[in-house]
PDB file of N, CA and C in Angstrom:
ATOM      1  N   UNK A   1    -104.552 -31.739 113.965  1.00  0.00           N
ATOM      2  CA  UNK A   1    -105.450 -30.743 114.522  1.00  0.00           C
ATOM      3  C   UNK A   1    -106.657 -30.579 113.611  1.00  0.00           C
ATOM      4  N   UNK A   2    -108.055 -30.253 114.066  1.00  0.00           N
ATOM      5  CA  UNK A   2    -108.977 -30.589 113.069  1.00  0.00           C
ATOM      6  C   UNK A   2    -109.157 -28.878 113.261  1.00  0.00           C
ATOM      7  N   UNK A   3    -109.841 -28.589 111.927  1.00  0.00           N
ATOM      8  CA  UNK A   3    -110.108 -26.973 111.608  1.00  0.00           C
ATOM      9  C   UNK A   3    -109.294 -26.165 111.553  1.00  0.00           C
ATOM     10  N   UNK A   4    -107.973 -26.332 111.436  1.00  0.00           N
ATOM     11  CA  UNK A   4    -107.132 -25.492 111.327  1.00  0.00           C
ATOM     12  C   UNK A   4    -106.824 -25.189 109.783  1.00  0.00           C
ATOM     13  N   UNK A   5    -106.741 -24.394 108.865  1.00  0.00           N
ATOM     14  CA  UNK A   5    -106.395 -23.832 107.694  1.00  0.00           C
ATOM     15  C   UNK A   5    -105.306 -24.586 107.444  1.00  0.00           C
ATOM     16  N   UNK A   6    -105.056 -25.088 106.277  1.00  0.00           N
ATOM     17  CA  UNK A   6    -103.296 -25.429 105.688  1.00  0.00           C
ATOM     18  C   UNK A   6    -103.128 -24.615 105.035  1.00  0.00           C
ATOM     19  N   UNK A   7    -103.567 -23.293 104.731  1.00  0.00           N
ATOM     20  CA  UNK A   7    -102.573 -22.138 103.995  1.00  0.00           C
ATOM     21  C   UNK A   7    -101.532 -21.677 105.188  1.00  0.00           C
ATOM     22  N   UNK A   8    -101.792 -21.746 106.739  1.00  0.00           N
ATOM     23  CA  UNK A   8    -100.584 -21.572 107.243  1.00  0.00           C
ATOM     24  C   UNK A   8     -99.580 -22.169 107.287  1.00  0.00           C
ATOM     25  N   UNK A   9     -99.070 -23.204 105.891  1.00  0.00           N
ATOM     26  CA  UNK A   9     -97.880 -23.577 106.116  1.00  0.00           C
ATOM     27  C   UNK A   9     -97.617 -22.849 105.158  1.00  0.00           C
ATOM     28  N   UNK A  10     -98.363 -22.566 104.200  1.00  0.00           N
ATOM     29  CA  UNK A  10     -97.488 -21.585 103.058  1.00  0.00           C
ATOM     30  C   UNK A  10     -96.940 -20.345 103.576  1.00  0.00           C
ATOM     31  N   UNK A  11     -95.333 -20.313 104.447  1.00  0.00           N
ATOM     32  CA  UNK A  11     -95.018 -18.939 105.085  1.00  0.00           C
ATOM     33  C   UNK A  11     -95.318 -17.911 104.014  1.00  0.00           C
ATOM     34  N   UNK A  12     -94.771 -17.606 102.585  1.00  0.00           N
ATOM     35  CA  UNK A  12     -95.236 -16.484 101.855  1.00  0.00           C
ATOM     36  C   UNK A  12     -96.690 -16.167 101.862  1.00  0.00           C
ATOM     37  N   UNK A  13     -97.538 -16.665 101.855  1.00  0.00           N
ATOM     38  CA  UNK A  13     -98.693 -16.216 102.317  1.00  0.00           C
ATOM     39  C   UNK A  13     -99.344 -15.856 103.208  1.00  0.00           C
ATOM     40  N   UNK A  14     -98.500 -16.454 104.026  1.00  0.00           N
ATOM     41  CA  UNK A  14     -99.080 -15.716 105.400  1.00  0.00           C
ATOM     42  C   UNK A  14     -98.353 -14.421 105.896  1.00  0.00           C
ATOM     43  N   UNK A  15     -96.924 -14.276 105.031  1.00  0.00           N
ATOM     44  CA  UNK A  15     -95.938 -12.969 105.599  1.00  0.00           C
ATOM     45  C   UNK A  15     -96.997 -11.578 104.606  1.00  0.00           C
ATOM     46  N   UNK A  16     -97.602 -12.766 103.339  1.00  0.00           N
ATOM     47  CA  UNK A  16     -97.843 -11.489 102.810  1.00  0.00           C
ATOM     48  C   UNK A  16     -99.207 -10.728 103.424  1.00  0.00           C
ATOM     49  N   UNK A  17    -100.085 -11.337 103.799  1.00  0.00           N
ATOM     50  CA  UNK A  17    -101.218 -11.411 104.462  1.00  0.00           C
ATOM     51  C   UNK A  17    -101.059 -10.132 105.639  1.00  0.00           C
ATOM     52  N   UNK A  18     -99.938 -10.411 106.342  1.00  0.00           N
ATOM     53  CA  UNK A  18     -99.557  -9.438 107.509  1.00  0.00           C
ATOM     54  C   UNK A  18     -99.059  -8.010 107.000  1.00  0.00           C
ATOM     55  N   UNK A  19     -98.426  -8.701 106.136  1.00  0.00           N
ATOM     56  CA  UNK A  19     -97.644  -7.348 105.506  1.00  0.00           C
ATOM     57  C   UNK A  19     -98.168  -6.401 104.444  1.00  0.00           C
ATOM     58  N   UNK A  20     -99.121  -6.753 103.918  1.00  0.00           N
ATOM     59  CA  UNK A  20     -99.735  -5.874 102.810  1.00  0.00           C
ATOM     60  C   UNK A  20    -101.633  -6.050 103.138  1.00  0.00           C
ATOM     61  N   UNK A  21    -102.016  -7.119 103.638  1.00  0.00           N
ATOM     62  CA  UNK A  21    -103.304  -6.835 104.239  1.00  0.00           C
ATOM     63  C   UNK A  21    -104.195  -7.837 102.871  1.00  0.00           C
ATOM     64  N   UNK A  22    -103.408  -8.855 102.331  1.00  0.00           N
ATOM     65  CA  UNK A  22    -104.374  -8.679 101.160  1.00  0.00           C
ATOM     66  C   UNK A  22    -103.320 -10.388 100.691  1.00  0.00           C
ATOM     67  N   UNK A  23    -104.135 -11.215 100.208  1.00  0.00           N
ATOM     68  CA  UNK A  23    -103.477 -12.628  99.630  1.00  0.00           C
ATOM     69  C   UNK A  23    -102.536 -12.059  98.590  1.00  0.00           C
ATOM     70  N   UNK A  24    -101.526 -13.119  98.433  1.00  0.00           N
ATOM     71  CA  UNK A  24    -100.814 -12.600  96.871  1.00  0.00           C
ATOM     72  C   UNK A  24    -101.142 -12.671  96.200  1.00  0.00           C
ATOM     73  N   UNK A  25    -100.896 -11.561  95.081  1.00  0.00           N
ATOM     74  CA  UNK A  25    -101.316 -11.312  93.769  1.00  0.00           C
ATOM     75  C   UNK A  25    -101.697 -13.007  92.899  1.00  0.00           C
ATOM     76  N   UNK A  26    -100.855 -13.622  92.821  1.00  0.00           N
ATOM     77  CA  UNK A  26    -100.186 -14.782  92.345  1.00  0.00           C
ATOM     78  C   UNK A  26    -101.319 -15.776  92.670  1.00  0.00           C
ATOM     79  N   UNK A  27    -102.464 -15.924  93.342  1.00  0.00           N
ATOM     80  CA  UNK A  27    -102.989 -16.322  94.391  1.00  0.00           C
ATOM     81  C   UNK A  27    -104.143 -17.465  93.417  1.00  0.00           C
ATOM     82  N   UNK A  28    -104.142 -18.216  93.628  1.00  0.00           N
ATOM     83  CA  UNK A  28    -105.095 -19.261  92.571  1.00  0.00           C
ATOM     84  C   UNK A  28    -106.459 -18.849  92.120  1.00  0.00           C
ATOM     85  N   UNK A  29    -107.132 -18.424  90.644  1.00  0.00           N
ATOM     86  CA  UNK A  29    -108.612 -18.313  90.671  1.00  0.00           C
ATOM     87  C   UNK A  29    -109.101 -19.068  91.354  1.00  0.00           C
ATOM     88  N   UNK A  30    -110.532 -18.570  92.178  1.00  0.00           N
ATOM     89  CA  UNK A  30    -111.049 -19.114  92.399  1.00  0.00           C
ATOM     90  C   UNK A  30    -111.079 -19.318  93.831  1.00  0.00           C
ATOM     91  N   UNK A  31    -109.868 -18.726  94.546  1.00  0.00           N
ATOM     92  CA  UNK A  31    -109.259 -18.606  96.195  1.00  0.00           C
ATOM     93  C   UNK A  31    -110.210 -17.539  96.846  1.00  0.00           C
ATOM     94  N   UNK A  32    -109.997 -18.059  97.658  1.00  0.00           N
ATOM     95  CA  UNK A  32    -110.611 -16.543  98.384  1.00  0.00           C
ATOM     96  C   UNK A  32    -109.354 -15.196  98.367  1.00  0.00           C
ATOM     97  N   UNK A  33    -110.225 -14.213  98.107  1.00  0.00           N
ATOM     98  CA  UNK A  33    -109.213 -12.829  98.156  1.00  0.00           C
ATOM     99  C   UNK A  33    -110.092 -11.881  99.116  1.00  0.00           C
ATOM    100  N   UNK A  34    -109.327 -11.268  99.440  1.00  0.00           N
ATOM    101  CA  UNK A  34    -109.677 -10.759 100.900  1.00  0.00           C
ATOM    102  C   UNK A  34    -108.699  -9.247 101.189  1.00  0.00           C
ATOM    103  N   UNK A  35    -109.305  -8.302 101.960  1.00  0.00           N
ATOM    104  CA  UNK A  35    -108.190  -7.566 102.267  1.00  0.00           C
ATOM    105  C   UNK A  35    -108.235  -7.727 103.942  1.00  0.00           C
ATOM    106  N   UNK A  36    -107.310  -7.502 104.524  1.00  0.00           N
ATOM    107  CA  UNK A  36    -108.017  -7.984 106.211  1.00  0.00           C
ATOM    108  C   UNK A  36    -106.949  -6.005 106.601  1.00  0.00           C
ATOM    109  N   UNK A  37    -107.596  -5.668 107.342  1.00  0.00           N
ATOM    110  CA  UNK A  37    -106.933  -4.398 107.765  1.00  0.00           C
ATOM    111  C   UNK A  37    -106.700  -4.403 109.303  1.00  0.00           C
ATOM    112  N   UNK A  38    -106.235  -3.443 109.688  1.00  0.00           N
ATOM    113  CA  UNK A  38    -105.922  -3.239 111.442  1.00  0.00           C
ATOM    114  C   UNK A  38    -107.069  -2.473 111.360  1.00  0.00           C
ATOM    115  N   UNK A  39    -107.524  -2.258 112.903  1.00  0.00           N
ATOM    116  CA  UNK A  39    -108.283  -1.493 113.007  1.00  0.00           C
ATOM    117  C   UNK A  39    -108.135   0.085 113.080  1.00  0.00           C
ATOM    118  N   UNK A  40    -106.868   0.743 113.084  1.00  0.00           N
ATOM    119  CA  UNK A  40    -106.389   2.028 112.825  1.00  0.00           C
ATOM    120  C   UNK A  40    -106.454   1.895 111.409  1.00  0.00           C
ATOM    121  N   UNK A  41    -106.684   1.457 110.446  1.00  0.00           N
ATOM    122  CA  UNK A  41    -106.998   1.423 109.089  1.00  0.00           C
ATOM    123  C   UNK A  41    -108.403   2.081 108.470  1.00  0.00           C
ATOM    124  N   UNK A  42    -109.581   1.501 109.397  1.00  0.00           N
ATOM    125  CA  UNK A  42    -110.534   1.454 109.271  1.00  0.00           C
ATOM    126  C   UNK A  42    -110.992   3.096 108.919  1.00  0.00           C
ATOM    127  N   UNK A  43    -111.032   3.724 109.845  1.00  0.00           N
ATOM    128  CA  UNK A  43    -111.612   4.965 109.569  1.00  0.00           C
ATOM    129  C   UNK A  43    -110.867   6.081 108.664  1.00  0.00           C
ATOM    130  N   UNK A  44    -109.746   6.194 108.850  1.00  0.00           N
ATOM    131  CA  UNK A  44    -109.156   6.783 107.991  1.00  0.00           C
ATOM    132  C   UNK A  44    -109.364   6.275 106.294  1.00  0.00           C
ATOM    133  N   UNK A  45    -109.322   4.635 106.205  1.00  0.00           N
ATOM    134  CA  UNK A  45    -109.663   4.500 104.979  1.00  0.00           C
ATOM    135  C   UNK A  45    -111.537   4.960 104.281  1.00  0.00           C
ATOM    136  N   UNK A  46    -112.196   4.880 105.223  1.00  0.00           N
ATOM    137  CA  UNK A  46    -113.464   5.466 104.777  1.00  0.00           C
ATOM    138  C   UNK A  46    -113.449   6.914 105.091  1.00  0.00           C
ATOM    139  N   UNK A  47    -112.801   7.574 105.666  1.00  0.00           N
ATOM    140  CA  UNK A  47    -112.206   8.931 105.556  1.00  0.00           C
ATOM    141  C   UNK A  47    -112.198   9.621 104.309  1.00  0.00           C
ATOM    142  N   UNK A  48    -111.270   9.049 103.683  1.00  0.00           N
ATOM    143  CA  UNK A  48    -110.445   9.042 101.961  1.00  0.00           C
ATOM    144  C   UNK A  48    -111.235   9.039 101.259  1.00  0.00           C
ATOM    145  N   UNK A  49    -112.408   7.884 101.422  1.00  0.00           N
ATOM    146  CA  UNK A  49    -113.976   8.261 100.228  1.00  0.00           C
ATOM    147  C   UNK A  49    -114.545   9.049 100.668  1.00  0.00           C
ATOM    148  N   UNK A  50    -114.814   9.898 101.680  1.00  0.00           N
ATOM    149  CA  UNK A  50    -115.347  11.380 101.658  1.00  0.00           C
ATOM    150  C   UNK A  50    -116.538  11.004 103.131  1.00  0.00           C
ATOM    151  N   UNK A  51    -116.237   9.933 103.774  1.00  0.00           N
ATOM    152  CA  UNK A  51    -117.109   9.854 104.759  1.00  0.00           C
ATOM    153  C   UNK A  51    -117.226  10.310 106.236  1.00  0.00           C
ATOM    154  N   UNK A  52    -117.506  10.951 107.103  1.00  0.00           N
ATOM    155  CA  UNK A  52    -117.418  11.333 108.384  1.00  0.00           C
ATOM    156  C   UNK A  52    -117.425  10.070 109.305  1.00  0.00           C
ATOM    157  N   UNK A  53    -116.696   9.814 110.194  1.00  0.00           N
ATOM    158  CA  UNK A  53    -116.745   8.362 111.480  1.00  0.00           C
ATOM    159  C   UNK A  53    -117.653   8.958 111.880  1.00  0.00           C
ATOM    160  N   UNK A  54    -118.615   8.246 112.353  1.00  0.00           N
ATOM    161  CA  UNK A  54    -119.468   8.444 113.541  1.00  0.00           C
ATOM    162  C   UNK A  54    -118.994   7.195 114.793  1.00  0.00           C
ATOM    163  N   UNK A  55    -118.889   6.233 113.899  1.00  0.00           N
ATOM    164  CA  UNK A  55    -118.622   4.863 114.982  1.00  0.00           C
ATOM    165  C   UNK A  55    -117.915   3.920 114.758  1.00  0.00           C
ATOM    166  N   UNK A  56    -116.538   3.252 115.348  1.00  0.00           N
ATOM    167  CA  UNK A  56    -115.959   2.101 115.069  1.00  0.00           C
ATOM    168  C   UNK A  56    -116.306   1.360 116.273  1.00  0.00           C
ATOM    169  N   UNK A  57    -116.785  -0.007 115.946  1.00  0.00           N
ATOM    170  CA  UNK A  57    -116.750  -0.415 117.481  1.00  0.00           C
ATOM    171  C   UNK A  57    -116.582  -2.406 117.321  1.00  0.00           C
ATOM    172  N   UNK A  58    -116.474  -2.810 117.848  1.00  0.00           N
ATOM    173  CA  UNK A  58    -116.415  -4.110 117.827  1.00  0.00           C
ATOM    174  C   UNK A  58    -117.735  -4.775 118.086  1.00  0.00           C
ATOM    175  N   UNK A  59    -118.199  -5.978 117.314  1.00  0.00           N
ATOM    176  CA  UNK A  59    -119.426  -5.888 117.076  1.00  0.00           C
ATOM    177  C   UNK A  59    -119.092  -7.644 118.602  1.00  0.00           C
ATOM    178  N   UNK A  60    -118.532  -8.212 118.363  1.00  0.00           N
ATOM    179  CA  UNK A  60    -118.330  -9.579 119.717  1.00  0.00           C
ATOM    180  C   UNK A  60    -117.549  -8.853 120.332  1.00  0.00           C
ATOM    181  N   UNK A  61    -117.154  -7.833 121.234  1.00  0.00           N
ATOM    182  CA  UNK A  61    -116.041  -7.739 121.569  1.00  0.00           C
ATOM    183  C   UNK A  61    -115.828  -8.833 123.510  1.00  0.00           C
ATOM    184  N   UNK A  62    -114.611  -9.468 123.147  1.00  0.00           N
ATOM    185  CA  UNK A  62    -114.229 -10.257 124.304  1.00  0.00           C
ATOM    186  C   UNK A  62    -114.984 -11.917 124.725  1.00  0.00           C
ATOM    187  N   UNK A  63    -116.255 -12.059 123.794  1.00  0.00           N
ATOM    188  CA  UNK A  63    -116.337 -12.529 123.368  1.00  0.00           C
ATOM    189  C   UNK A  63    -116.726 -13.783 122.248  1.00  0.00           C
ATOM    190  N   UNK A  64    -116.032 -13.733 121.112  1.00  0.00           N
ATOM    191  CA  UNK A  64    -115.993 -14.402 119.930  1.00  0.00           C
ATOM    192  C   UNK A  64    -116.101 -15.498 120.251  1.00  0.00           C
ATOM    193  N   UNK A  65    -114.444 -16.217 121.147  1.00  0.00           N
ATOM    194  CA  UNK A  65    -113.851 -17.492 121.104  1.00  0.00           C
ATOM    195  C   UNK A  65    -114.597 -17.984 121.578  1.00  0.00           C
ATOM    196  N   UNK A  66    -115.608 -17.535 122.518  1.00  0.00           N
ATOM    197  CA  UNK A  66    -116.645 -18.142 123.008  1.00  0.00           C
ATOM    198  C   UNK A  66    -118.272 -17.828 123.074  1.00  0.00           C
ATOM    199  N   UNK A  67    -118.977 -18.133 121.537  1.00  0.00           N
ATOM    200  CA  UNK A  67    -120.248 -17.210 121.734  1.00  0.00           C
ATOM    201  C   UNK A  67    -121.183 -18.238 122.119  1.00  0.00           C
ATOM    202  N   UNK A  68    -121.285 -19.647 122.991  1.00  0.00           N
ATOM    203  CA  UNK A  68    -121.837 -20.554 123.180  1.00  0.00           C
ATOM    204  C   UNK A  68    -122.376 -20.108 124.544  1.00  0.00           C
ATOM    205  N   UNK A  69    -121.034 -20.151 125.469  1.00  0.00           N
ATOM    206  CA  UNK A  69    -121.673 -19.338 126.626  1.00  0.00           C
ATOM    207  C   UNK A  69    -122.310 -17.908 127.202  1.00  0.00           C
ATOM    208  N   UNK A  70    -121.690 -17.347 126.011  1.00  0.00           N
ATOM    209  CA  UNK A  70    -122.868 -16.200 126.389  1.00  0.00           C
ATOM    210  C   UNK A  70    -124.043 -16.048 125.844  1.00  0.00           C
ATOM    211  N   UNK A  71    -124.129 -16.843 124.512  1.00  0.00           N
ATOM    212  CA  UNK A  71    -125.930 -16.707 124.242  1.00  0.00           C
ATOM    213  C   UNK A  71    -126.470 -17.577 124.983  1.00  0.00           C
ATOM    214  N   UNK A  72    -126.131 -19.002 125.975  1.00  0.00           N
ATOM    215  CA  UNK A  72    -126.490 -19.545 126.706  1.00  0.00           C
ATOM    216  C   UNK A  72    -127.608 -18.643 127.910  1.00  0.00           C
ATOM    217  N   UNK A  73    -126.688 -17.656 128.443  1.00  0.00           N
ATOM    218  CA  UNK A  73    -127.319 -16.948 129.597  1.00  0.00           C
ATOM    219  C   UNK A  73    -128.455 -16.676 128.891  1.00  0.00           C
ATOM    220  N   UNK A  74    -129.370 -16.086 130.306  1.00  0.00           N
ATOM    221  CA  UNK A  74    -130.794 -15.185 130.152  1.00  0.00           C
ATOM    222  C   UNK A  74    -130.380 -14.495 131.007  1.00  0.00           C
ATOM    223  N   UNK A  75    -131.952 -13.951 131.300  1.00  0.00           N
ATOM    224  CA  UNK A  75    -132.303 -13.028 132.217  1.00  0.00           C
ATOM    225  C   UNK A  75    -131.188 -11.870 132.866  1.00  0.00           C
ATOM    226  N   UNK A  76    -131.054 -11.954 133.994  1.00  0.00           N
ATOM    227  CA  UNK A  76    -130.050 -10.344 134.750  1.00  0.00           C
ATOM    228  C   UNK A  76    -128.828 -10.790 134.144  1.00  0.00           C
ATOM    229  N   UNK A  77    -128.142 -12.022 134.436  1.00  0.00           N
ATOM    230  CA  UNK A  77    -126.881 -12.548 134.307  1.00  0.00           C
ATOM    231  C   UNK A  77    -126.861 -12.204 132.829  1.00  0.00           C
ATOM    232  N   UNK A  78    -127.598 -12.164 131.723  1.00  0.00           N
ATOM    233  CA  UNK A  78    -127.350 -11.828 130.231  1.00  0.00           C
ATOM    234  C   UNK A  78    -126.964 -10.177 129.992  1.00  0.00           C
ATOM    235  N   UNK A  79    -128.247  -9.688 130.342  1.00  0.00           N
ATOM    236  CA  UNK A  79    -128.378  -7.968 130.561  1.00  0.00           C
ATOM    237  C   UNK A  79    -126.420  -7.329 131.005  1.00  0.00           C
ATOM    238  N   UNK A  80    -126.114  -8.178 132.251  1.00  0.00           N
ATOM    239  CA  UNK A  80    -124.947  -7.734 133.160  1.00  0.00           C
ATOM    240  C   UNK A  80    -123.961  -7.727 131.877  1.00  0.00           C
ATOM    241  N   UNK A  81    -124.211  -8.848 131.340  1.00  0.00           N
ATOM    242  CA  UNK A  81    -122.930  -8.814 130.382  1.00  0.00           C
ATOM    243  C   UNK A  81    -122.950  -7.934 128.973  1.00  0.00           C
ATOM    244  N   UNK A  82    -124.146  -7.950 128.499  1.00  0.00           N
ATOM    245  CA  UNK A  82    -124.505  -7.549 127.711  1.00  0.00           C
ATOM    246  C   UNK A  82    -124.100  -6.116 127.967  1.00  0.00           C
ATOM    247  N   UNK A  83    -124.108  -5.226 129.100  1.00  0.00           N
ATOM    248  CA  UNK A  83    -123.971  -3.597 129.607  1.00  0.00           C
ATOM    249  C   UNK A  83    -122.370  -3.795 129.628  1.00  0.00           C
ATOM    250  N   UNK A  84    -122.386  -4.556 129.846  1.00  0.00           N
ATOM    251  CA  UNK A  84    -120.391  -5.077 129.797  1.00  0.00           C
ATOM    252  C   UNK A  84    -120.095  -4.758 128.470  1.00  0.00           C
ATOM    253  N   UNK A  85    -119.978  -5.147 128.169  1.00  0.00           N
ATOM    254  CA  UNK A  85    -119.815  -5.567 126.377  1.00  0.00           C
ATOM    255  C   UNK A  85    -120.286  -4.234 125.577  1.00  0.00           C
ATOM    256  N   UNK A  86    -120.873  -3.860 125.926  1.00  0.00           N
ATOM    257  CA  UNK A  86    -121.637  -2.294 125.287  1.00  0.00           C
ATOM    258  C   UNK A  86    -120.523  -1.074 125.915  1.00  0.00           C
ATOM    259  N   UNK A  87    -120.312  -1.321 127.321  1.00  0.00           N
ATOM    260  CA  UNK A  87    -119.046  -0.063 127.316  1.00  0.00           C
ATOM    261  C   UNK A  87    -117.953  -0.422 127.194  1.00  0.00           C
ATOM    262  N   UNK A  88    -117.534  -1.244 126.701  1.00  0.00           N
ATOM    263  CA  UNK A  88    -116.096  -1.664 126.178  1.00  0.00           C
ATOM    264  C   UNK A  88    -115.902  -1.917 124.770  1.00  0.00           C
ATOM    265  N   UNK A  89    -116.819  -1.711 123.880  1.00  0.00           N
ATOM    266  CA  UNK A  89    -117.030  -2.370 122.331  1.00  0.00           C
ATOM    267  C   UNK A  89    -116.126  -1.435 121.751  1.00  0.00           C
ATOM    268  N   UNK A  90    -115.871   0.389 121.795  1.00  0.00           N
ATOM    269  CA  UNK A  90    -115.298   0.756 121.152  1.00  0.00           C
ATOM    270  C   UNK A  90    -113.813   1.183 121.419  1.00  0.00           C
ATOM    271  N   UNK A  91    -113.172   0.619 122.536  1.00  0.00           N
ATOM    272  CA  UNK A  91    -112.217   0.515 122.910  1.00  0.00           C
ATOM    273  C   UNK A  91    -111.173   0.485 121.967  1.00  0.00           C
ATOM    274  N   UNK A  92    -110.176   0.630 121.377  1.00  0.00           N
ATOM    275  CA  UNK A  92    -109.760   0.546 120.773  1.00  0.00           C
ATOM    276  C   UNK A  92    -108.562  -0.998 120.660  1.00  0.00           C
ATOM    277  N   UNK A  93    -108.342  -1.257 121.667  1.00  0.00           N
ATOM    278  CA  UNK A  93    -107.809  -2.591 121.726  1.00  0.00           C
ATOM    279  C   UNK A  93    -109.357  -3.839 121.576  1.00  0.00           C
ATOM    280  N   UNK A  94    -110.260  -3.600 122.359  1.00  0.00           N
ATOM    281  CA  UNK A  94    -111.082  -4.438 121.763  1.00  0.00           C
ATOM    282  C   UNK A  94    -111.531  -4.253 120.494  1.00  0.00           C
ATOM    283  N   UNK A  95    -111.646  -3.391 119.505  1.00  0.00           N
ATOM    284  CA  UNK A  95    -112.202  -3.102 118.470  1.00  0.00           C
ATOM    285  C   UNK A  95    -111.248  -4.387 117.947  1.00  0.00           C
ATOM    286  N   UNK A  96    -109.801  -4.015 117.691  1.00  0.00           N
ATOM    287  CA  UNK A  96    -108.998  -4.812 116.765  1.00  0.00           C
ATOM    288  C   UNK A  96    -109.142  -6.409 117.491  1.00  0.00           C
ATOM    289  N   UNK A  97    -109.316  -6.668 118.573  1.00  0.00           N
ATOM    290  CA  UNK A  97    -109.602  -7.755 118.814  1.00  0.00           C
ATOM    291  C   UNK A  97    -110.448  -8.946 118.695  1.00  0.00           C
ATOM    292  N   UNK A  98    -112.336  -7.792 118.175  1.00  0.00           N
ATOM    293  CA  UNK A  98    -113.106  -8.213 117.637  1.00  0.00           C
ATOM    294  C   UNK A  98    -112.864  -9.368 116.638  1.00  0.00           C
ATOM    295  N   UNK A  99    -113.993 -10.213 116.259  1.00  0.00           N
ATOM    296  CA  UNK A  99    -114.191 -11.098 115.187  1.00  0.00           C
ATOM    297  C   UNK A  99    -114.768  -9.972 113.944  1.00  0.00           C
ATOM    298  N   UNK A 100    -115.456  -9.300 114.450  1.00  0.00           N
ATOM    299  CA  UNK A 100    -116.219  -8.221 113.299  1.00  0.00           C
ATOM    300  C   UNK A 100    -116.015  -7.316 113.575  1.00  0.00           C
ATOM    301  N   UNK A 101    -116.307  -6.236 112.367  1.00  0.00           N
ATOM    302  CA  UNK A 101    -116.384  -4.632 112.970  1.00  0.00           C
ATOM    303  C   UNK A 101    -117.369  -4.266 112.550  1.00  0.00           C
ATOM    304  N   UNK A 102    -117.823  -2.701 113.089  1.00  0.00           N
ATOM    305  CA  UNK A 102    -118.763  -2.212 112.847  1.00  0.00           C
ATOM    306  C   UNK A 102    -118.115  -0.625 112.631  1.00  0.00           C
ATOM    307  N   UNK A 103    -118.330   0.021 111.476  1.00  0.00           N
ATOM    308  CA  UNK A 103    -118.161   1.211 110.942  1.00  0.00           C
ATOM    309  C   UNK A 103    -119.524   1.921 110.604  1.00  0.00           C
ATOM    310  N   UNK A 104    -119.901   2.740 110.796  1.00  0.00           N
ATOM    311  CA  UNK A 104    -120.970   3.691 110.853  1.00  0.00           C
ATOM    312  C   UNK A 104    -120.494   4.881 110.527  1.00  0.00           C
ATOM    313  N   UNK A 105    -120.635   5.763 109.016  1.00  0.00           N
ATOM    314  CA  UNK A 105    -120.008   7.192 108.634  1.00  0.00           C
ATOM    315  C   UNK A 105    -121.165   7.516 107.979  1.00  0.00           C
ATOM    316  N   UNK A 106    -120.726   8.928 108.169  1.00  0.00           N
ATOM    317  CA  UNK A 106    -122.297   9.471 107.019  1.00  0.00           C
ATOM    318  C   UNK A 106    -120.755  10.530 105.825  1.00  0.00           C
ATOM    319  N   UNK A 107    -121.735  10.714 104.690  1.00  0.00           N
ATOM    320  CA  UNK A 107    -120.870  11.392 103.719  1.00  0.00           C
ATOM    321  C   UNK A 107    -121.160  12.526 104.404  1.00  0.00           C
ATOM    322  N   UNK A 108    -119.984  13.307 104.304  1.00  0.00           N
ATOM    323  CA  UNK A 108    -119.583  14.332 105.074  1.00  0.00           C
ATOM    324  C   UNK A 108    -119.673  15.822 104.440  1.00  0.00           C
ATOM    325  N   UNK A 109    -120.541  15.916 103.179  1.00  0.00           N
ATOM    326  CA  UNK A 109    -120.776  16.692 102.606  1.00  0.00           C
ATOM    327  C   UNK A 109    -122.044  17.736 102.550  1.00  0.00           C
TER     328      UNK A 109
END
């Protein structure tokens, strides 16, 4: 298979990945380190630094897997989708489904 990652054969890395949000400790200099969160993570953790949500929303939401055909379109047929995609972004199943997120807080002080 071409483009597929070979860290998914390392099962400990990938159980830990799911399970703690974050590569193992153990993890080679020089690797990428990363924390990856759910999206019920998100606001509450910028919560905790003292910030107010204003906005979680999914920045591709529905779709990522395919951003060829939709920057393809123009005109009405673009707009249609585009108004699509705008009332469904903060959904909460599309949020976590997203490729990206988008968090928007102001300090709440």
């Amino acid at each position: 298979m071409k483009n597929v990652p070979e860290w998914i054969e390392d099962r400990d890395e990938v159980r830990t990945i799911i399970d703690q949000g974050r590569d193992p400790e153990h993890y080679g200099a020089g690797g990428f380190r990363g924390y990856f969160a759910t999206a019920e993570e998100i606001a509450p953790l910028h919560e905790s630094a003292g910030l107010e949500t204003r906005l979680l929303t999914g920045v591709e939401p529905a779709i990522s897997a395919d951003d060829e055909s939709y920057n393809s379109l123009d005109g009405e047929r673009r707009r249609i989708w585009l108004d699509l995609l705008e009332e469904i972004c903060d959904q909460p199943s599309i949020v976590g489904a997203s490729r990206h997120l988008l968090y928007i807080g102001r300090f709440a002080g």
